[in-house]
C-alpha atoms as a PDB file:
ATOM      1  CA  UNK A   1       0.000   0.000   0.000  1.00  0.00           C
ATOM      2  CA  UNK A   2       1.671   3.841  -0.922  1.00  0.00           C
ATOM      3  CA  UNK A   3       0.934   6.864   0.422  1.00  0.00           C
ATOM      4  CA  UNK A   4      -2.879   7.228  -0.787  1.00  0.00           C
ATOM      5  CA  UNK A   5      -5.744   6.942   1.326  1.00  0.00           C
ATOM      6  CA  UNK A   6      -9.704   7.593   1.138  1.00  0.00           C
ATOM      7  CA  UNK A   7     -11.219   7.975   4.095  1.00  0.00           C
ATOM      8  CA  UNK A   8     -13.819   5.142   3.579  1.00  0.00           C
ATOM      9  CA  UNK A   9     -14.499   3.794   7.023  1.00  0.00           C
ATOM     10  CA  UNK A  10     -15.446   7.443   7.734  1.00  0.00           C
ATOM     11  CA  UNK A  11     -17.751   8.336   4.799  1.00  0.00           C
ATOM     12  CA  UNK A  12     -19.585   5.020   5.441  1.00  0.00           C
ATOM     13  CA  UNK A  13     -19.831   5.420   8.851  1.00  0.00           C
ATOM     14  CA  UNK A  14     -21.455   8.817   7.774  1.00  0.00           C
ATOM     15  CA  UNK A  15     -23.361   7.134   5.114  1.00  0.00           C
ATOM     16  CA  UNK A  16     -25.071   4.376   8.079  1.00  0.00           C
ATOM     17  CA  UNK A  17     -25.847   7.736  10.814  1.00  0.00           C
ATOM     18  CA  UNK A  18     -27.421   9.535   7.825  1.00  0.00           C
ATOM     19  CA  UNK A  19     -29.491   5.772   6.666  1.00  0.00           C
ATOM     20  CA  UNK A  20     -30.191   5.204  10.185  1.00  0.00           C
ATOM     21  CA  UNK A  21     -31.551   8.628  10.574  1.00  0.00           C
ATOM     22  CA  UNK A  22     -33.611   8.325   7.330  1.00  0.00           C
ATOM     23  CA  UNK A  23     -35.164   5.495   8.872  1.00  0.00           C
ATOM     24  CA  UNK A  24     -36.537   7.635  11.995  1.00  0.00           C
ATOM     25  CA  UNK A  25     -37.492   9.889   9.862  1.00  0.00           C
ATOM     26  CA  UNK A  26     -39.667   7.004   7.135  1.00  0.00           C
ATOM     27  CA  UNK A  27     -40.870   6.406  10.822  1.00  0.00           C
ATOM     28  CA  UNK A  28     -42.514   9.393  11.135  1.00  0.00           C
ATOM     29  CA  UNK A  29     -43.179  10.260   7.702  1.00  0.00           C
ATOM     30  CA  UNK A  30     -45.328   7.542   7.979  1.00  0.00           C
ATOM     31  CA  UNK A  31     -47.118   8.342  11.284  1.00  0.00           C
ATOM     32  CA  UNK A  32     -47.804  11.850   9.633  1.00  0.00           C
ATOM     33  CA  UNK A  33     -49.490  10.520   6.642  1.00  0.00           C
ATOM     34  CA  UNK A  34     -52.232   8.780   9.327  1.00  0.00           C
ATOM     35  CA  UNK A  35     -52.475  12.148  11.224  1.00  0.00           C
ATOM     36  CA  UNK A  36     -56.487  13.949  11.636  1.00  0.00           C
ATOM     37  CA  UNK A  37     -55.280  17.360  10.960  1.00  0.00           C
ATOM     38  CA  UNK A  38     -58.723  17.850  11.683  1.00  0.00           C
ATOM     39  CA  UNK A  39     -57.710  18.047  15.491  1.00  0.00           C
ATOM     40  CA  UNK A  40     -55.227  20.795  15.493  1.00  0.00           C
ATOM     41  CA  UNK A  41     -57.461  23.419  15.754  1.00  0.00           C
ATOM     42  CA  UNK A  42     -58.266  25.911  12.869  1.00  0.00           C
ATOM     43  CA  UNK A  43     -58.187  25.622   9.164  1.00  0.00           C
ATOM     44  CA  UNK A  44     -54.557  27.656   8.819  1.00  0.00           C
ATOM     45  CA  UNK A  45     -52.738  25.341  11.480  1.00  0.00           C
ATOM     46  CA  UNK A  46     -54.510  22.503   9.798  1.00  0.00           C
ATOM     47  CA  UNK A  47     -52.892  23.271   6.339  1.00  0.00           C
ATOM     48  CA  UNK A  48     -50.219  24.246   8.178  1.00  0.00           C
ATOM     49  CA  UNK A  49     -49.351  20.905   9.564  1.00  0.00           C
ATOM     50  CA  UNK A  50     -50.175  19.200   6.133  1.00  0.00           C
ATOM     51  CA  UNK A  51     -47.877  21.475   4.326  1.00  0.00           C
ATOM     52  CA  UNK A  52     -45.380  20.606   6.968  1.00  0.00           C
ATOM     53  CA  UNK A  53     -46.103  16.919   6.309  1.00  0.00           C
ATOM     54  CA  UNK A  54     -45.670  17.561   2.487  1.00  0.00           C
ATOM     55  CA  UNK A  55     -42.343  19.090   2.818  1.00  0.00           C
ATOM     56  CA  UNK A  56     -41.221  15.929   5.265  1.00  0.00           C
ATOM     57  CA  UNK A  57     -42.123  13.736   3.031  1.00  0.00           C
ATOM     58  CA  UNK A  58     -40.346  15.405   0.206  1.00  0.00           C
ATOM     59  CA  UNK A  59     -36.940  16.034   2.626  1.00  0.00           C
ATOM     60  CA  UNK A  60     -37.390  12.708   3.817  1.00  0.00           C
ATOM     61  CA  UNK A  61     -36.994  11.136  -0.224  1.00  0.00           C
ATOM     62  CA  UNK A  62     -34.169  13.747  -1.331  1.00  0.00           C
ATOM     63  CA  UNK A  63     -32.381  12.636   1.845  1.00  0.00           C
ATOM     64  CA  UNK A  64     -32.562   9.315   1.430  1.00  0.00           C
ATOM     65  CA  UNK A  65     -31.550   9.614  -2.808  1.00  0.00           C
ATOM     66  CA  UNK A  66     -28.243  11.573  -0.991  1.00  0.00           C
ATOM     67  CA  UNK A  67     -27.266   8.741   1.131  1.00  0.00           C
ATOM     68  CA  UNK A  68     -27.488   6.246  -1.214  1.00  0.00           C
ATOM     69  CA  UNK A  69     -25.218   8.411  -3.474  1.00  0.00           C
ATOM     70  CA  UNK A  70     -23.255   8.991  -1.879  1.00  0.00           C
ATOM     71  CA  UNK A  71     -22.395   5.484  -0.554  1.00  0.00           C
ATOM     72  CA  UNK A  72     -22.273   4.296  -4.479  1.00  0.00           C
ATOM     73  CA  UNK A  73     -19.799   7.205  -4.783  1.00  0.00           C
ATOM     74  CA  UNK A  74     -17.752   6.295  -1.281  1.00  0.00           C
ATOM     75  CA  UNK A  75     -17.578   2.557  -3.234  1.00  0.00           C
ATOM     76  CA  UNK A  76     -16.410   3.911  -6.550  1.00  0.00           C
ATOM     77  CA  UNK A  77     -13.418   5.988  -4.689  1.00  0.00           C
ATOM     78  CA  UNK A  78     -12.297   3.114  -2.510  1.00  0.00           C
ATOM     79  CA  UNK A  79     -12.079   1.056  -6.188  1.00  0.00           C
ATOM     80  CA  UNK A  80     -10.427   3.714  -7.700  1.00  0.00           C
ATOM     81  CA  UNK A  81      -7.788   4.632  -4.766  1.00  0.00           C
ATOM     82  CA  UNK A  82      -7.470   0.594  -4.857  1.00  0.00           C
ATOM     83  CA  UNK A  83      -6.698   0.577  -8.411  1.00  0.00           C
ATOM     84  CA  UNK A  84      -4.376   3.233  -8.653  1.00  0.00           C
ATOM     85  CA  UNK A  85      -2.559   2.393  -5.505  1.00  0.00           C
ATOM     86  CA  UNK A  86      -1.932  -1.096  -6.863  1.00  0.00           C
ATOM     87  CA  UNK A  87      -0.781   0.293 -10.425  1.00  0.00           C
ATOM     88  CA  UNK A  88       1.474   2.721  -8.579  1.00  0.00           C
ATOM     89  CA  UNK A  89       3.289  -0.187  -6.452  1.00  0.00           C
ATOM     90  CA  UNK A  90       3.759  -1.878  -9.564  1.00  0.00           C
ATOM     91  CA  UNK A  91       4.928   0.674 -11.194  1.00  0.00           C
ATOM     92  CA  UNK A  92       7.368   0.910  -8.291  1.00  0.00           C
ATOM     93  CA  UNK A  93       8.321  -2.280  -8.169  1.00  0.00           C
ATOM     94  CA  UNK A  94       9.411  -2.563 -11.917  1.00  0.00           C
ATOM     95  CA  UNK A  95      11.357   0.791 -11.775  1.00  0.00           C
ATOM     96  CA  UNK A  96      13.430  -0.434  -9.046  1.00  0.00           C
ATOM     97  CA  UNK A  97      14.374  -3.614 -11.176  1.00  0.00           C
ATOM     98  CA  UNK A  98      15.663  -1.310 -13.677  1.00  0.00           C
END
């Protein structure tokens, strides 16, 4: 292994807080959808709260189209630093024959 390094163990560990948080957040995207707006008092706070349930919703899918981005993008890297690293030692090794 040379000198290059992608910090893949961290991005992924970012990757599985932001998935794990997505997954709350499904939770309760869901729970919303069920909700009786009905109850929260007048018509403004009622489209209020579904407005507020629309934009959730929404958040909730861009976040979750982010994560899995960028986890497809933390593989790619870690394939590419792995490539290159193992041309470079090569490369290495059959300069210092010469």
């Amino acid at each position: 292994m040379s000198f290059l390094r992608f910090a893949f163990a961290e991005v992924k560990e970012m990757v599985s807080a932001l998935e794990s948080s997505g997954g709350r957040m499904k939770g309760a995207s869901k729970e919303m959808l069920h909700a009786d707006t009905a109850h929260f008092g007048h018509e403004g706070l009622q489209s209020a709260c579904d407005d507020f349930a629309d934009s959730w919703n929404y958040g909730f899918g861009r976040l979750s189209k982010m994560t899995k981005d960028i986890s497809k993008f933390a593989d790619k890297c870690e394939n590419g630093f792995d490539g290159l690293d193992k041309k470079l030692r090569d490369e290495l090794v059959e300069a210092t024959k010469k």
